[in-house]
C-alpha atoms as a PDB file:
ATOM      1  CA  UNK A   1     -10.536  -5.871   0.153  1.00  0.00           C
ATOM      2  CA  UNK A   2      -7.681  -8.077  -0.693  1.00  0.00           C
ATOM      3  CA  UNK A   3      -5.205  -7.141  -4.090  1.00  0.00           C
ATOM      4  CA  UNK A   4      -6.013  -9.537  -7.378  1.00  0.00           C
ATOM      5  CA  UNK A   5      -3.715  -8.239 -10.137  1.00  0.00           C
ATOM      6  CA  UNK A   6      -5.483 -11.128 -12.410  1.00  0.00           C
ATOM      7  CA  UNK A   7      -8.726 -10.125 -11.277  1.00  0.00           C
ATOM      8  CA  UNK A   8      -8.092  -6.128 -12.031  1.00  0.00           C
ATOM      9  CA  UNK A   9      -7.453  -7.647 -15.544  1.00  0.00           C
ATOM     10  CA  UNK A  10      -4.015  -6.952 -15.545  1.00  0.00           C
ATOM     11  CA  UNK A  11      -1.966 -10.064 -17.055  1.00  0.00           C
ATOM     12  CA  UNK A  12       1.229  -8.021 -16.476  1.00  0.00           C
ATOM     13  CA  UNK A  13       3.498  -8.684 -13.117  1.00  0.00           C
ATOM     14  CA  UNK A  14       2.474  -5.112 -11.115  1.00  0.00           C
ATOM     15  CA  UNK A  15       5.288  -3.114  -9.675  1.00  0.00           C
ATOM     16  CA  UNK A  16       5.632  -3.307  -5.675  1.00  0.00           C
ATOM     17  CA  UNK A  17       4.858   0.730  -5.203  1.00  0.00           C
ATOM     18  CA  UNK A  18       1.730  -0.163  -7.017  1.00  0.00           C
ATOM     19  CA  UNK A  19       0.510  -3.301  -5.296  1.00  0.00           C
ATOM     20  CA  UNK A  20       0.981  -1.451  -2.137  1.00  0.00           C
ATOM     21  CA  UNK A  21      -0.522   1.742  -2.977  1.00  0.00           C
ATOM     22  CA  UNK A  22      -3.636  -0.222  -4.251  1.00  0.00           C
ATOM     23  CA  UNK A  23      -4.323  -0.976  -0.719  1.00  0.00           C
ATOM     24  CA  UNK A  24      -3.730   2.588   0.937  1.00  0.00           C
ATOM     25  CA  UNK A  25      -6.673   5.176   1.332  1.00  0.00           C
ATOM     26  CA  UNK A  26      -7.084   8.428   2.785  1.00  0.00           C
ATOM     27  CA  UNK A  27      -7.625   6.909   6.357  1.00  0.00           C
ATOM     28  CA  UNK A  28      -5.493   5.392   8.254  1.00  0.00           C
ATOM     29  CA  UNK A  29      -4.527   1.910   8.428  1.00  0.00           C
ATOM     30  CA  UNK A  30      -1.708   0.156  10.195  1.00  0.00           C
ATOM     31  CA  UNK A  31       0.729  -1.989   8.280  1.00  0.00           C
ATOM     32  CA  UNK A  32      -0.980  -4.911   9.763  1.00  0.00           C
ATOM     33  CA  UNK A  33      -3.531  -4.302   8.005  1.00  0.00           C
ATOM     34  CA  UNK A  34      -2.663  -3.072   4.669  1.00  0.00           C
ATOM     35  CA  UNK A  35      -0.635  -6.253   4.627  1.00  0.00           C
ATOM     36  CA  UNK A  36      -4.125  -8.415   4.657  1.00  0.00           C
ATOM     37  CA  UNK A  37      -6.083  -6.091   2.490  1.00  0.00           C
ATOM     38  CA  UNK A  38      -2.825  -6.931   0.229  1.00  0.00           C
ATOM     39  CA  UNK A  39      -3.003 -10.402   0.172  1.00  0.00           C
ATOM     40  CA  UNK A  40      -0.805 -13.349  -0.254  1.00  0.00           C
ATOM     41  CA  UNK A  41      -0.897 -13.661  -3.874  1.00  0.00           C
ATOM     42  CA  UNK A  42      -0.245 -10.395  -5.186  1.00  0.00           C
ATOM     43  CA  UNK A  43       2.073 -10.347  -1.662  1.00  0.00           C
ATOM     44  CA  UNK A  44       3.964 -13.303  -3.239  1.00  0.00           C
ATOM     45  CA  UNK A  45       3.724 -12.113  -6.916  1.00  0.00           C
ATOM     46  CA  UNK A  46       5.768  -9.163  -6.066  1.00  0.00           C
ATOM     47  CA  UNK A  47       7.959 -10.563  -3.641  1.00  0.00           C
ATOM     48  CA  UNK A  48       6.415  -8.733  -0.437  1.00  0.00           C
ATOM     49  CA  UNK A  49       5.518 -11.714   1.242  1.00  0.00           C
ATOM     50  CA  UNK A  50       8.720 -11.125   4.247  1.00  0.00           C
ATOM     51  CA  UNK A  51       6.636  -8.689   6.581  1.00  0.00           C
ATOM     52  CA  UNK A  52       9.606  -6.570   6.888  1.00  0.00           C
ATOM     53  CA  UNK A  53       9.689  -6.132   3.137  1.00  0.00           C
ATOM     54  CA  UNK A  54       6.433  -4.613   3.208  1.00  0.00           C
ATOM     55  CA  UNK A  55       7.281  -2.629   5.437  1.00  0.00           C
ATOM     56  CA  UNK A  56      10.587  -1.056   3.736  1.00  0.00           C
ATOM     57  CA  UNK A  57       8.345  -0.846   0.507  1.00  0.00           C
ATOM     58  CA  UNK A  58       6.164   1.874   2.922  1.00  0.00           C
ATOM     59  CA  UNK A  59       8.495   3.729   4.167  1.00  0.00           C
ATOM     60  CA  UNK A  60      10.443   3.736   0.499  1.00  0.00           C
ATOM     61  CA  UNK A  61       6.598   4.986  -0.658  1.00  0.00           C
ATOM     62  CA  UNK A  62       6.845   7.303   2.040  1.00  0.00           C
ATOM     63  CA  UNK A  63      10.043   8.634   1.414  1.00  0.00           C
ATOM     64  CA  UNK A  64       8.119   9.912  -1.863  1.00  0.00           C
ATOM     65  CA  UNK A  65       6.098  11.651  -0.581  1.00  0.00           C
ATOM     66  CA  UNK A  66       3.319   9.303  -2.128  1.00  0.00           C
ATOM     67  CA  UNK A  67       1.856   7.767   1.562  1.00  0.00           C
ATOM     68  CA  UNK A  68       2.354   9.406   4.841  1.00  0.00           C
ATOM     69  CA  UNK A  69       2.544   7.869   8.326  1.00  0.00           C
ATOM     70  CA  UNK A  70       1.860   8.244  11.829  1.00  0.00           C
ATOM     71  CA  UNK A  71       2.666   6.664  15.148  1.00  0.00           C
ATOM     72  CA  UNK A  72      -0.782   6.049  16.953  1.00  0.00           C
ATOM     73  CA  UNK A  73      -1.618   5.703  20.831  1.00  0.00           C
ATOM     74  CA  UNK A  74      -0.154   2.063  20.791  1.00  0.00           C
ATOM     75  CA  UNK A  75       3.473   2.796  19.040  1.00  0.00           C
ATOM     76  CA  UNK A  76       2.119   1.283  15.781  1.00  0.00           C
ATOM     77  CA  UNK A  77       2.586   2.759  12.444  1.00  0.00           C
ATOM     78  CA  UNK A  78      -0.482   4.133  10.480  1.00  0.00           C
ATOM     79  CA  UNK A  79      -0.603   4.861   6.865  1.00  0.00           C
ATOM     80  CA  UNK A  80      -2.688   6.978   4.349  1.00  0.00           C
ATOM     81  CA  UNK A  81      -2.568   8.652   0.435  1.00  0.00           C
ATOM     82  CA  UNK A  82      -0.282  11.493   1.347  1.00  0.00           C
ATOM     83  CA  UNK A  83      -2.875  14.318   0.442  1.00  0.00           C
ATOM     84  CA  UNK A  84      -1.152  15.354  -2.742  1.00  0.00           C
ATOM     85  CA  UNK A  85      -1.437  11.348  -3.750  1.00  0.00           C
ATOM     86  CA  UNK A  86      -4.652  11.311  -2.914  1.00  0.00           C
ATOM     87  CA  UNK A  87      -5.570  14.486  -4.998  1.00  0.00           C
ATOM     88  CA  UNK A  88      -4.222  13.100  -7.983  1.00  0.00           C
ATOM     89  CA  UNK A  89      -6.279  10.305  -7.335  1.00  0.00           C
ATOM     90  CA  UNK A  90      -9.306  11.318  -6.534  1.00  0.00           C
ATOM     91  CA  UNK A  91      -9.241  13.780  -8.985  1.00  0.00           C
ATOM     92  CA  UNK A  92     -11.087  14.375 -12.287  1.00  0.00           C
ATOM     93  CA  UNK A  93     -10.231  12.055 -14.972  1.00  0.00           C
END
């Protein structure tokens, strides 16, 4: 799954938080990964394309209390919908 703001029919510029939340579920993925299912474009269309950036953008979702992480067996970082998040957005609409 990579991130196409054009192809989601949205002709606006999206927000960072919302680019990167696009690509987090409710199971775990490391940033590694969440960067690909990203993408370069909408990675370059909101300035995320410096690894680290991505990274701060995370932990700054994080922070939020919208994503939560966890260190796995390896020392990587692993990220998910913080379950309140992930209410709201799997909930009825």
């Amino acid at each position: 799954m990579i991130v196409d703001p054009v192809a989601m029919g949205n002709r606006e510029p999206m927000s960072r938080s919302s680019v990167v939340l696009s690509a987090v579920t409710n199971q775990p993925a490391s940033t590694s990964e969440l960067y690909e299912r990203v993408g370069y474009l909408a990675l370059a269309q909101v300035g995320l394309i410096p690894y680290g950036a991505f990274r701060a953008e995370l932990a700054r979702l994080s922070a939020q209390g919208l994503v939560d992480s966890e260190t796995a067996d390896d020392g990587s970082t692993r990220w998910r919908l913080a379950v309140s998040a992930s209410e709201e957005t799997d909930g009825s609409d």
